[in-house]
N, C-alpha and C. Protein backbone atom coordinates (compact mmCIF):
# COMPACT_ATOMS: atom_id res chain seq x y z
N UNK A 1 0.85 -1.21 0.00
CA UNK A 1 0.00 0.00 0.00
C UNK A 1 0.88 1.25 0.00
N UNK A 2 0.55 2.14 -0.80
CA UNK A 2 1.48 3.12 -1.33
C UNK A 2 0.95 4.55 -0.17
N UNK A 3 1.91 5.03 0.57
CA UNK A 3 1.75 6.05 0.91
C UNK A 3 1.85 7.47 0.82
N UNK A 4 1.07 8.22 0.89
CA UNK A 4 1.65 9.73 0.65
C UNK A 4 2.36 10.43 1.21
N UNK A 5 3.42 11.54 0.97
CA UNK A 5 4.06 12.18 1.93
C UNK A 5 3.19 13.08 2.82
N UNK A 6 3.65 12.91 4.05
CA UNK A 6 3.22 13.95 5.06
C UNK A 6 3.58 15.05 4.73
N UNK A 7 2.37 15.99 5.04
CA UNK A 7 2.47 17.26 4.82
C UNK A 7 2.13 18.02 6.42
N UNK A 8 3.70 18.73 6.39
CA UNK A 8 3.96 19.20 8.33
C UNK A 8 2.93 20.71 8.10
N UNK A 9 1.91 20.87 7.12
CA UNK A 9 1.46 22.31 6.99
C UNK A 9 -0.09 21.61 7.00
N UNK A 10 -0.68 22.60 7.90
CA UNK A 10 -2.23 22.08 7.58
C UNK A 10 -3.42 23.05 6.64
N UNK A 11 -4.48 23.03 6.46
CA UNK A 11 -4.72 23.43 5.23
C UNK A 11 -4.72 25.06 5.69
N UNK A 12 -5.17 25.18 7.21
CA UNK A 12 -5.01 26.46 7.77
C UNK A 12 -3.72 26.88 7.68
N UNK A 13 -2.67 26.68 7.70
CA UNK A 13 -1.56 26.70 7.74
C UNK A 13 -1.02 27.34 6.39
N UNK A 14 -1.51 26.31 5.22
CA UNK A 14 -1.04 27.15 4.22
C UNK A 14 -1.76 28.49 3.32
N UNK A 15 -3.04 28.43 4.21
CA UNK A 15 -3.97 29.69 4.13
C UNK A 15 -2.70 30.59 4.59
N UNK A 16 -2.65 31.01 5.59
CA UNK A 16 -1.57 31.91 6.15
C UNK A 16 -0.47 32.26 5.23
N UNK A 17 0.27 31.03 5.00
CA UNK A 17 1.32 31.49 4.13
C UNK A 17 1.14 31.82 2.65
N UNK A 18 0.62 31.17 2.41
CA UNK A 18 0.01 32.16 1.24
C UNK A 18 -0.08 33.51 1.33
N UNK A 19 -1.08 33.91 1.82
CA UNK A 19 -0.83 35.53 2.85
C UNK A 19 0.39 35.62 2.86
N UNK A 20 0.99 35.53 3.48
CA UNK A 20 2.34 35.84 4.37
C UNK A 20 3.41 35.91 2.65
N UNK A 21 3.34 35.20 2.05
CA UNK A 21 4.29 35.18 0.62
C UNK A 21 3.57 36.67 -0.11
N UNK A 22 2.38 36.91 -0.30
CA UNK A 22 2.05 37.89 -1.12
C UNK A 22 1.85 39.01 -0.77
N UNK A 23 1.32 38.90 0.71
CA UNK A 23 1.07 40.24 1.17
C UNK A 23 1.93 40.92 3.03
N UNK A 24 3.03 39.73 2.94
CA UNK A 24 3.59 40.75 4.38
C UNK A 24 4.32 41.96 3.55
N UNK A 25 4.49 41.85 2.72
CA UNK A 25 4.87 43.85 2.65
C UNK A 25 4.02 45.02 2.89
N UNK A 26 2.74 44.51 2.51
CA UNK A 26 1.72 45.24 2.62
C UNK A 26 1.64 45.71 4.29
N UNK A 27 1.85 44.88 4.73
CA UNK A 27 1.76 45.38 6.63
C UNK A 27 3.10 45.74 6.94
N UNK A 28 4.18 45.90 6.10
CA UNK A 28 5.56 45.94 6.38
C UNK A 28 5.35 47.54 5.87
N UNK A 29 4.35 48.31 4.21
CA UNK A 29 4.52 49.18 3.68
C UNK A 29 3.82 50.58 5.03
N UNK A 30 2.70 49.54 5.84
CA UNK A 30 1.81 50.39 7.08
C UNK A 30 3.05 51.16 7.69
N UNK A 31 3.97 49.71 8.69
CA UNK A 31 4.77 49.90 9.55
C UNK A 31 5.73 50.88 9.14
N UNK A 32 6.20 51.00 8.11
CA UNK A 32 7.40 52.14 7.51
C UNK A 32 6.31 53.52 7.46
N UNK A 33 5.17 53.03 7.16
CA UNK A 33 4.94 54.94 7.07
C UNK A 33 4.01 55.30 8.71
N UNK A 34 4.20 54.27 9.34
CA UNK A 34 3.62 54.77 10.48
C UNK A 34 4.53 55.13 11.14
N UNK A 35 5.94 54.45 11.15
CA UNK A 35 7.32 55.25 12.00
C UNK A 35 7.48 56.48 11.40
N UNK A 36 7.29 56.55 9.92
CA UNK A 36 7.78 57.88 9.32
C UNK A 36 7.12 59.21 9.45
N UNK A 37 5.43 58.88 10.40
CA UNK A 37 5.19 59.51 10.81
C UNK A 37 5.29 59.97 11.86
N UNK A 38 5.61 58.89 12.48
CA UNK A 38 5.85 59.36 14.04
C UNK A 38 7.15 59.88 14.34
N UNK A 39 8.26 59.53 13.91
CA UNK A 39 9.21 60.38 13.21
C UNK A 39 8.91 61.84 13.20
N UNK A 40 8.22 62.40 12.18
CA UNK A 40 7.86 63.69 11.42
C UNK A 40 7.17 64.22 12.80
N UNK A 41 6.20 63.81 13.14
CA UNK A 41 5.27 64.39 14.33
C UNK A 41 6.52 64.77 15.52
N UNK A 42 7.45 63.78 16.52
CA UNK A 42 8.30 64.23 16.94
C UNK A 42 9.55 65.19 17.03
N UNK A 43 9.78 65.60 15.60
CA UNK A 43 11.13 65.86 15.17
C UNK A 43 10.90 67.35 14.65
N UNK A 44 9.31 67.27 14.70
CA UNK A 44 8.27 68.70 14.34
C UNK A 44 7.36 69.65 14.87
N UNK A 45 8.13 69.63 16.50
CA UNK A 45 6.59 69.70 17.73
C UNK A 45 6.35 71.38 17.36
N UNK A 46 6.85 71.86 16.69
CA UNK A 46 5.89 73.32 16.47
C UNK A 46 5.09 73.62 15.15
N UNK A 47 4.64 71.82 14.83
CA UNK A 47 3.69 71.66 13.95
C UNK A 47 2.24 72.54 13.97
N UNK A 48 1.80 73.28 13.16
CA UNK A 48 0.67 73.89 12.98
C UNK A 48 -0.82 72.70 13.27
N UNK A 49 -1.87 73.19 13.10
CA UNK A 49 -2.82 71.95 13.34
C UNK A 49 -3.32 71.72 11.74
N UNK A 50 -3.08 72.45 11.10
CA UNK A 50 -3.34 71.98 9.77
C UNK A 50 -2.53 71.22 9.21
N UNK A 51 -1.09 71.81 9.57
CA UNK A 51 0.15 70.44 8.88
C UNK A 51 -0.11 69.48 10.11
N UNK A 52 -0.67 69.43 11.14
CA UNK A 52 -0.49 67.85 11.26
C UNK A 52 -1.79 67.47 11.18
N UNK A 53 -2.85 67.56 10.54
CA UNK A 53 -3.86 67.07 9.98
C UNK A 53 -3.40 66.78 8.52
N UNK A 54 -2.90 67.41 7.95
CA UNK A 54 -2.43 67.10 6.29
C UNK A 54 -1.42 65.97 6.54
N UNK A 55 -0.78 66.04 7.77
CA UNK A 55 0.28 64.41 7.77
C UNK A 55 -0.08 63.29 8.01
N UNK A 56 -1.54 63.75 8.93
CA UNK A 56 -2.44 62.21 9.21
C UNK A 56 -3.05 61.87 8.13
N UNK A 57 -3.69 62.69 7.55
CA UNK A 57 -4.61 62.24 6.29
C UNK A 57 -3.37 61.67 5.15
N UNK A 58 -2.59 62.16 4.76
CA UNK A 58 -1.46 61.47 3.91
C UNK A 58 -1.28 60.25 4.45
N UNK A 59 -0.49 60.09 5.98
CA UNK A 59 -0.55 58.59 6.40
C UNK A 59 -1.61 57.96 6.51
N UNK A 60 -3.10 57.78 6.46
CA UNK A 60 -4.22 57.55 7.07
C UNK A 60 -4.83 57.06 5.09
N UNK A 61 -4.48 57.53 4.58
CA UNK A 61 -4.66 57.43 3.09
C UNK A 61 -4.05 56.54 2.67
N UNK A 62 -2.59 56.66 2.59
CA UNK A 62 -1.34 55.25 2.32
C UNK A 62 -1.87 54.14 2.85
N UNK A 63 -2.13 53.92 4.88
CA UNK A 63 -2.98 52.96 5.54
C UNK A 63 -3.72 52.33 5.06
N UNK A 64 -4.82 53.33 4.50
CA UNK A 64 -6.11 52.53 3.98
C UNK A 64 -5.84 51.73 2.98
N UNK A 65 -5.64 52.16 1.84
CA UNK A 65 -4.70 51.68 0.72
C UNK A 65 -4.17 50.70 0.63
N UNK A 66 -3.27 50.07 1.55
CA UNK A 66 -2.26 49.29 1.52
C UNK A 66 -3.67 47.88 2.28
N UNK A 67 -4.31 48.61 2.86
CA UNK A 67 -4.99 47.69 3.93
C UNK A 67 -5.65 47.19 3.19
N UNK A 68 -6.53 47.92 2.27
CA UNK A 68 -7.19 47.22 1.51
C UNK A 68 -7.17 46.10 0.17
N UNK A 69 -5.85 47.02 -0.30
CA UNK A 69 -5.13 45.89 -1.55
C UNK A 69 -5.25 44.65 -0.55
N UNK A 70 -4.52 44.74 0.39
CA UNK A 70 -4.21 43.24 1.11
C UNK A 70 -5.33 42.64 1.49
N UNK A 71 -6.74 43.26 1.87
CA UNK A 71 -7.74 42.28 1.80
C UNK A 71 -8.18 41.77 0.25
N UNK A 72 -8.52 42.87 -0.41
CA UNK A 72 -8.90 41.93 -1.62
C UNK A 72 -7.83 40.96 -2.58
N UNK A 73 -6.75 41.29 -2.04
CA UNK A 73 -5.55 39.94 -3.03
C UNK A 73 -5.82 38.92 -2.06
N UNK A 74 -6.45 38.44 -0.54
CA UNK A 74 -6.24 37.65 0.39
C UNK A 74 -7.94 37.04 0.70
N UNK A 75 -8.85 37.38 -0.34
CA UNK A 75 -10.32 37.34 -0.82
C UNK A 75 -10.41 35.71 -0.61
N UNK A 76 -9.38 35.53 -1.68
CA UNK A 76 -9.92 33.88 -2.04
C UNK A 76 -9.20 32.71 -1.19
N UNK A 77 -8.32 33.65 -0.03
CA UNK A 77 -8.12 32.36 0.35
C UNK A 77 -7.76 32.25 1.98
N UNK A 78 -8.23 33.58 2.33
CA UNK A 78 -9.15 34.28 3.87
C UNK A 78 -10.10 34.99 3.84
N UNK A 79 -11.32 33.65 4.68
CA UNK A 79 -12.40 34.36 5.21
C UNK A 79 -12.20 35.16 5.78
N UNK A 80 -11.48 35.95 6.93
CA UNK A 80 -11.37 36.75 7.37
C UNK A 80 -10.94 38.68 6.77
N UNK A 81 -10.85 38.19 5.30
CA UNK A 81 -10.81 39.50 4.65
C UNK A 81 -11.27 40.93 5.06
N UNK A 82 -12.14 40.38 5.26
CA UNK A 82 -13.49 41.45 5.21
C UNK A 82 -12.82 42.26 6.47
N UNK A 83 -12.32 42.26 7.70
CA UNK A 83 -12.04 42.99 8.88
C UNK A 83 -10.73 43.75 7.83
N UNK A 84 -9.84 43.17 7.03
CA UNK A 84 -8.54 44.29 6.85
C UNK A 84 -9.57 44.99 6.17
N UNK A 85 -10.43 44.91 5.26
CA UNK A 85 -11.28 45.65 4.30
C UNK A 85 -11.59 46.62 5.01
N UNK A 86 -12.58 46.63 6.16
CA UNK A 86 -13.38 47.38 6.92
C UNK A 86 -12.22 48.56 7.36
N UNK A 87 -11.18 47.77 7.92
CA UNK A 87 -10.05 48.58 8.58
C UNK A 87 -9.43 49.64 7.52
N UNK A 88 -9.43 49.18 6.30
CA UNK A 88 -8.50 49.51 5.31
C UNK A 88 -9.71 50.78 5.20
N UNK A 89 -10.70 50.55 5.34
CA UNK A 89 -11.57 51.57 4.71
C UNK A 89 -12.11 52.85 5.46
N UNK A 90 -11.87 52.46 6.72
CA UNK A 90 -12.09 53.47 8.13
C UNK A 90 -10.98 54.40 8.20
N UNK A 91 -9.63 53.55 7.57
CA UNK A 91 -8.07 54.84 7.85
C UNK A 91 -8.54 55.79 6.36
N UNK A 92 -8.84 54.79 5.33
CA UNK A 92 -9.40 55.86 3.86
C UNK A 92 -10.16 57.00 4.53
N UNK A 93 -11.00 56.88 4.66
CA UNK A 93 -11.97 57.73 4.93
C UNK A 93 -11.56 58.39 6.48
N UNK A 94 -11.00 58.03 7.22
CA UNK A 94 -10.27 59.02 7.77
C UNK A 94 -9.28 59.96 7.28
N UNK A 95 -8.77 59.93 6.56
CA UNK A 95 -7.74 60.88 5.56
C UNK A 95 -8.32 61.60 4.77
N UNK A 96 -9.79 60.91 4.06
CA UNK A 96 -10.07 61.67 3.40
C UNK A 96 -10.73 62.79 3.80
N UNK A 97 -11.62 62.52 5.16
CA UNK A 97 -11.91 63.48 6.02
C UNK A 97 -11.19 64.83 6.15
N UNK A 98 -9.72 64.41 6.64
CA UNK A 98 -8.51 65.45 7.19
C UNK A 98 -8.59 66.27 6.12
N UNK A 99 -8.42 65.65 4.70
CA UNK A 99 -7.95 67.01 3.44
C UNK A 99 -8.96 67.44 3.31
N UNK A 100 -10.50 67.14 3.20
CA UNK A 100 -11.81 68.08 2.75
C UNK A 100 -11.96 68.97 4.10
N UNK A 101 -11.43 68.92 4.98
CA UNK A 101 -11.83 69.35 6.33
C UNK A 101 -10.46 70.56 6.57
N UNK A 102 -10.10 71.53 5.67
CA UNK A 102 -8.87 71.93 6.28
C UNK A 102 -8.69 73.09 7.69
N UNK A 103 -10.01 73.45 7.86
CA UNK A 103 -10.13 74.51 8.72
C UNK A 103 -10.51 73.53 10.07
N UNK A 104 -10.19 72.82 10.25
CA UNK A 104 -10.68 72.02 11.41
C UNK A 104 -9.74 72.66 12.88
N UNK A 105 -10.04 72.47 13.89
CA UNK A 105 -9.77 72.77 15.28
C UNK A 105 -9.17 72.25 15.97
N UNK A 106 -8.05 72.23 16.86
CA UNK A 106 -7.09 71.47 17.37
C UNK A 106 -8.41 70.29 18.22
N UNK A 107 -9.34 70.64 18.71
CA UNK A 107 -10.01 69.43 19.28
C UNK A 107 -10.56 68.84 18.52
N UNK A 108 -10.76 69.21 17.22
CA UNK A 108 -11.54 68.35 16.41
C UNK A 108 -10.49 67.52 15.71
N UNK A 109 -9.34 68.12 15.32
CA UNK A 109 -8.72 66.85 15.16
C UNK A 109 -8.10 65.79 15.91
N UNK A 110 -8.35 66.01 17.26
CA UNK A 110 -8.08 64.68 18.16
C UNK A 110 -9.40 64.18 17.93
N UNK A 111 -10.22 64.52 17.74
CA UNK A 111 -11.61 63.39 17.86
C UNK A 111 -11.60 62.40 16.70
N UNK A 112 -11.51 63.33 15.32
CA UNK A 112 -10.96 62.50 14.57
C UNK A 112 -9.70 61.55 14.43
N UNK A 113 -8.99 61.79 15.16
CA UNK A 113 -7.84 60.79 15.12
C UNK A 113 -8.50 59.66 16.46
N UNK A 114 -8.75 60.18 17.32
CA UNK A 114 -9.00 59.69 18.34
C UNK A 114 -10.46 58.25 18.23
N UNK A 115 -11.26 58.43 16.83
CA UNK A 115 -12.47 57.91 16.38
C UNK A 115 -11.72 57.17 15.59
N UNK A 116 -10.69 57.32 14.75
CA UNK A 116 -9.97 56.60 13.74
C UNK A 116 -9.27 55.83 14.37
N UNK A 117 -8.62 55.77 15.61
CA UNK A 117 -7.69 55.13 16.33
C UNK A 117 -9.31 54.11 17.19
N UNK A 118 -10.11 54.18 17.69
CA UNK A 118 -10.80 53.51 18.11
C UNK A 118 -11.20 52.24 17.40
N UNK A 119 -11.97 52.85 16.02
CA UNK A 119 -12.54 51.14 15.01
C UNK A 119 -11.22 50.77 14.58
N UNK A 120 -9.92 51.56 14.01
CA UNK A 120 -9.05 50.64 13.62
C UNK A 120 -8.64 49.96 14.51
N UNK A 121 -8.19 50.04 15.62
CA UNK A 121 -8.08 49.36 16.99
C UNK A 121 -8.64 47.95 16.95
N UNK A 122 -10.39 48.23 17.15
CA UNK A 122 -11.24 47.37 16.90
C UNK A 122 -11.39 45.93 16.33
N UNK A 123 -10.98 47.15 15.01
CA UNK A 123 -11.03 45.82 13.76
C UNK A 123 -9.83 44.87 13.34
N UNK A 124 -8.36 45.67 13.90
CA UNK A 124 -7.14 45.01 14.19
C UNK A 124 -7.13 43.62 15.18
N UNK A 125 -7.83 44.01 16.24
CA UNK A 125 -8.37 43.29 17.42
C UNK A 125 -8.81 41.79 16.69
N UNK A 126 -10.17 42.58 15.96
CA UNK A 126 -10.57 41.19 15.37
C UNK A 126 -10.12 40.60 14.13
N UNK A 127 -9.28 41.00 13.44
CA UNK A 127 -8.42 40.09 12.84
C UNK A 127 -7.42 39.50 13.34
N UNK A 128 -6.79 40.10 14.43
CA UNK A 128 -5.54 39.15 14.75
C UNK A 128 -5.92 37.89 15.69
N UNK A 129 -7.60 38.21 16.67
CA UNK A 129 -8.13 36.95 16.47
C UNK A 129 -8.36 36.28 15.45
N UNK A 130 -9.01 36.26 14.10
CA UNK A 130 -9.27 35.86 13.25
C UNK A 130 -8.03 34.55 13.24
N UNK A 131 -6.80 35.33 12.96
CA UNK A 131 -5.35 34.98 12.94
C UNK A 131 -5.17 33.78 13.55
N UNK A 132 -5.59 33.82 14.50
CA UNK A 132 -5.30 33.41 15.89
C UNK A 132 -5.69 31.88 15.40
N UNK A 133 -6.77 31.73 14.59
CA UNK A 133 -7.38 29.91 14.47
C UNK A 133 -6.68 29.56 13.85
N UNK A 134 -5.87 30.30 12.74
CA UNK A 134 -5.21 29.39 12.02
C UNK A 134 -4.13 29.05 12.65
N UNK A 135 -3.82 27.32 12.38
CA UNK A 135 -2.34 26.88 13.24
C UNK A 135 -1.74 27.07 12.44
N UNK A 136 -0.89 27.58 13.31
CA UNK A 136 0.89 28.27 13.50
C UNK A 136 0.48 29.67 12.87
N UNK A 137 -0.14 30.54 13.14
CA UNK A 137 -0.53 31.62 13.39
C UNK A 137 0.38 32.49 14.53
N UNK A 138 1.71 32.04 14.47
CA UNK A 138 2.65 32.88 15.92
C UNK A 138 2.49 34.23 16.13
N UNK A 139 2.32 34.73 14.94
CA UNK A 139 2.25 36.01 14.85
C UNK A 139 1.04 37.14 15.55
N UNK A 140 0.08 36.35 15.58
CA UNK A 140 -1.31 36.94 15.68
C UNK A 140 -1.13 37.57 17.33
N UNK A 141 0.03 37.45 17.90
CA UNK A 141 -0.43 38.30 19.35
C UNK A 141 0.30 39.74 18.83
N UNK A 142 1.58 39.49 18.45
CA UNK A 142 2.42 41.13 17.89
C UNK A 142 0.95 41.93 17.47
N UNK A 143 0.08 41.35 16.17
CA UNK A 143 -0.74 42.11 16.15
C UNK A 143 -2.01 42.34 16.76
N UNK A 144 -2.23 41.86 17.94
CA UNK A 144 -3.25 41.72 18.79
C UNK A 144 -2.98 43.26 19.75
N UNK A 145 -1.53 43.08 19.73
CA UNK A 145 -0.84 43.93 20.86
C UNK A 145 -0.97 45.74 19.88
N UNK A 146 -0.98 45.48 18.76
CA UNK A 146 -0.71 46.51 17.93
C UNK A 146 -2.56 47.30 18.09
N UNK A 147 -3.50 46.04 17.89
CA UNK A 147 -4.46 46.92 17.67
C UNK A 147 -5.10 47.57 19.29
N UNK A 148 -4.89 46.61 20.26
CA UNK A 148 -4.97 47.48 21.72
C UNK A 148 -4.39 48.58 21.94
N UNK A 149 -2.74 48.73 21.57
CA UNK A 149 -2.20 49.81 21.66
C UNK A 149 -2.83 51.09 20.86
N UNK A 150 -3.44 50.58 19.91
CA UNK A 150 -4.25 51.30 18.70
C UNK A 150 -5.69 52.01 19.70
N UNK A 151 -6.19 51.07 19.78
CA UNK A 151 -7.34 50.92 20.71
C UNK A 151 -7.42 52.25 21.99
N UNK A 152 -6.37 51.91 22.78
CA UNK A 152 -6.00 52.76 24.01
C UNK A 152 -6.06 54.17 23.87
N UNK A 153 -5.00 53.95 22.74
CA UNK A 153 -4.32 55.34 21.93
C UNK A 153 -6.12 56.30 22.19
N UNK A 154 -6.52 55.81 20.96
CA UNK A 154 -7.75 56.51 20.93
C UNK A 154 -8.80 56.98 22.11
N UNK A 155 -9.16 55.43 22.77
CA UNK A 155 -9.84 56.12 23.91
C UNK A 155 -9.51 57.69 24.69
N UNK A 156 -8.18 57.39 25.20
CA UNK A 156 -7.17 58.71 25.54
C UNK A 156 -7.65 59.91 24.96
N UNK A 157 -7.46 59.84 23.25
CA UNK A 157 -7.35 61.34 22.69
C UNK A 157 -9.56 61.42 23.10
N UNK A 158 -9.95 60.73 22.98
CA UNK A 158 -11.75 61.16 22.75
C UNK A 158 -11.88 61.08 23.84
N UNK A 159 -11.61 60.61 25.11
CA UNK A 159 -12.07 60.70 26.74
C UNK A 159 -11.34 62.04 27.26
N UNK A 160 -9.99 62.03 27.03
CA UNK A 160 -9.39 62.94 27.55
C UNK A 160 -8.64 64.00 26.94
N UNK A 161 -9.22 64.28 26.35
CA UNK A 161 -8.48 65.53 24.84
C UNK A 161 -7.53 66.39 25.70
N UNK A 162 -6.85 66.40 24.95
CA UNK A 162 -5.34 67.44 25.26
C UNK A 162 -5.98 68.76 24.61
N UNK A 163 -5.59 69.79 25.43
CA UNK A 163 -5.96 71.25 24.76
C UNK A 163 -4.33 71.83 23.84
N UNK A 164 -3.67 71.55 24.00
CA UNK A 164 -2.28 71.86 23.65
C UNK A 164 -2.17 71.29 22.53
N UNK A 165 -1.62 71.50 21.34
CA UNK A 165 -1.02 71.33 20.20
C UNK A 165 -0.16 70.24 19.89
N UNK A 166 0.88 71.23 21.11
CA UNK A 166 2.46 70.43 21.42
C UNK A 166 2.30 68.84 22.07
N UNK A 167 1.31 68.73 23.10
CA UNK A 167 1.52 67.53 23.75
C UNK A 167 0.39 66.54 22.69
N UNK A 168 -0.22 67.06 22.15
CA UNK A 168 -1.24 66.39 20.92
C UNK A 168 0.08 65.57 19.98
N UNK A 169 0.66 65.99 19.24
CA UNK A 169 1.70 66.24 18.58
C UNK A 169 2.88 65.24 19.11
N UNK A 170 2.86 65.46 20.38
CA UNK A 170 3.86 64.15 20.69
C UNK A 170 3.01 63.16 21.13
N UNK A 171 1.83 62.92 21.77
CA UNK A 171 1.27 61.30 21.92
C UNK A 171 1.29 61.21 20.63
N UNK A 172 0.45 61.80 19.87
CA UNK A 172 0.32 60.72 17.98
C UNK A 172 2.06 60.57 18.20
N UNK A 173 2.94 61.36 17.90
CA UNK A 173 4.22 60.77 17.41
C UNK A 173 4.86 59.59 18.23
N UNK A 174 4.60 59.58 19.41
CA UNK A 174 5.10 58.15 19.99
C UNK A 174 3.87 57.17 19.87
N UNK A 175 2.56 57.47 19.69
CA UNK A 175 2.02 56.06 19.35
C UNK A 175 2.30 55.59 17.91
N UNK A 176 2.18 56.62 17.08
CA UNK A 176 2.51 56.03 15.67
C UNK A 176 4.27 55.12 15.56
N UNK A 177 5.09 56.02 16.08
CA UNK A 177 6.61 55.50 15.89
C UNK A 177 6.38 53.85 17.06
N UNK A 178 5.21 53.79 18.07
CA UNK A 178 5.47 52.18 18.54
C UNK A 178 4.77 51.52 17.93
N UNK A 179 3.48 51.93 17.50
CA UNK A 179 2.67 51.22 16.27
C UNK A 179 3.27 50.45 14.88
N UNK A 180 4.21 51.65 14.11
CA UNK A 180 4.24 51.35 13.23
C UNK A 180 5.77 50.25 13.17
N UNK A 181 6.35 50.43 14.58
CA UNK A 181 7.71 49.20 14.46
C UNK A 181 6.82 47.77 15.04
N UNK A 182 5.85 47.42 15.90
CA UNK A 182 4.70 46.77 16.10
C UNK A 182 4.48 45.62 14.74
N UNK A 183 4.40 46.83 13.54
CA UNK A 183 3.62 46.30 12.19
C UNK A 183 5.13 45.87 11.74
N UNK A 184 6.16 46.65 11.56
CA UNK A 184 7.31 46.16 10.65
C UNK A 184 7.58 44.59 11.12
N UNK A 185 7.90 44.58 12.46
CA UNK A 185 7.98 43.57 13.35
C UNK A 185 7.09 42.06 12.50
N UNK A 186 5.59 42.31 13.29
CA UNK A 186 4.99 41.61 12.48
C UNK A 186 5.12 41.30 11.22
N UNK A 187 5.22 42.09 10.02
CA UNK A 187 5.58 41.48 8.81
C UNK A 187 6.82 40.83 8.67
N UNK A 188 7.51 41.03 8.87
CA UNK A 188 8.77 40.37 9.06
C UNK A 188 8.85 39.08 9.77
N UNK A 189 7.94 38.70 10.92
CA UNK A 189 7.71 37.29 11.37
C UNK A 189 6.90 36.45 10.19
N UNK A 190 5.62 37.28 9.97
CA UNK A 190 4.98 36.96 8.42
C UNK A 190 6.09 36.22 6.90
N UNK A 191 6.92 37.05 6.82
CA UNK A 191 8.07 36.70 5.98
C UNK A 191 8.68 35.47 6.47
N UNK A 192 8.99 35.59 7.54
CA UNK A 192 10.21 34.40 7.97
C UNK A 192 9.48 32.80 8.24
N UNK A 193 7.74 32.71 8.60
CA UNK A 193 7.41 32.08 8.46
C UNK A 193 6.94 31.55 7.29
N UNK A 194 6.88 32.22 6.38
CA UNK A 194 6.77 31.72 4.43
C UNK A 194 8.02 31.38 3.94
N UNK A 195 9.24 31.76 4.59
CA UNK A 195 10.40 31.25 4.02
C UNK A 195 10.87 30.29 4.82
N UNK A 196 10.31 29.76 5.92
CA UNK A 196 11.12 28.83 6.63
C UNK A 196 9.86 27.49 6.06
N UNK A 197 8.70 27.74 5.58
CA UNK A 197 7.90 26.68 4.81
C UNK A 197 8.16 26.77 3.63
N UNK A 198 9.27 27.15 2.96
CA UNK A 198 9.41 27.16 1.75
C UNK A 198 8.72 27.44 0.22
N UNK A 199 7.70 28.91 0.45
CA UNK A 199 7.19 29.38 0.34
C UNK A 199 7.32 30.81 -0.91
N UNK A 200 8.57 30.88 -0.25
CA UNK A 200 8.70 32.17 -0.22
C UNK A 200 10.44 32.39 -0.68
N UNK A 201 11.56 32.69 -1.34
CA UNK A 201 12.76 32.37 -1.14
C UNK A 201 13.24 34.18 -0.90
């Protein structure tokens, strides 16, 4: 009786890497422009409130973007699409907000960031559960941890709004610069697990 080779990947398993071969840059392209903002926000604390609304909506635009390519290339072969979609589509339309909105108010743009940081939070949350069923899914706490931190972030700016500019200006820049090494991080485990299944060279 003729046997087949074992296969050490299960069908969940190569759901993932699949993902992980086509689209960890896509969460690798987040993580680079979320440091590069948090970067810019720090390195810029006598930012106006319009330039740092024009820097969120630029990053918040790229976000969506990237979020969303990666759900619909990841359509056919994660159910769980639909949460990067949602996510991908909440940072869109948060950006797009920021540029039609240019006269906006130092409190109004924490609410908006602070509302944008809440569902993306959210919906990060529930994908990296999503994550989480598939075996060997290692990765899914880095981003579990990313969308709480996401999560927090926000509550903060909409419970407790900063009246100041300056200290506005540096929470976004240190949540974005731990956020977005969070995401590089993660993609990069994403990578190393598609190339250590041979996947990926």
């Amino acid at each position: 009786m003729s046997t087949q080779p074992s296969n050490p990947f299960s069908t969940n398993e190569e759901t993932l890497l699949r993902i992980g071969k086509d689209l960890w840059w896509a969460v690798l392209i987040r993580g680079i422009f979320a440091v590069i903002f948090g970067i810019v926000a720090l390195a810029w604390p006598a930012v106006t409130v319009w330039a740092l609304v024009v820097v969120f909506g630029a990053y918040a635009i790229v976000d969506g973007l990237s979020a969303i390519y990666r759900a619909i290339s990841a359509r056919k072969v994660e159910s769980g699409w639909v949460w990067w979609l949602l996510g991908g589509l909440v940072s869109l339309g948060a950006g797009i907000v920021a540029f039609v909105w240019p006269e906006i108010t130092a409190l109004a743009a924490v609410f908006v960031i602070g509302i944008w940081a809440i569902m993306g939070g959210l919906l990060e949350i529930a994908g990296s559960i999503r994550l989480r069923k598939l075996d060997g899914a290692s990765h899914w706490g880095m981003l579990l941890f990313a969308g709480i931190l996401e999560l927090v972030f926000g509550l903060v700016l909409v419970f407790f709004p900063i009246s100041g500019i300056l200290s506005i200006v540096w929470l976004i820049g240190v949540f974005a610069l731990v956020f977005g090494v969070l995401l590089v991080v993660s993609a990069f485990q994403v990578r190393s697990a598609a190339k250590k299944a041979g996947v990926l060279q």
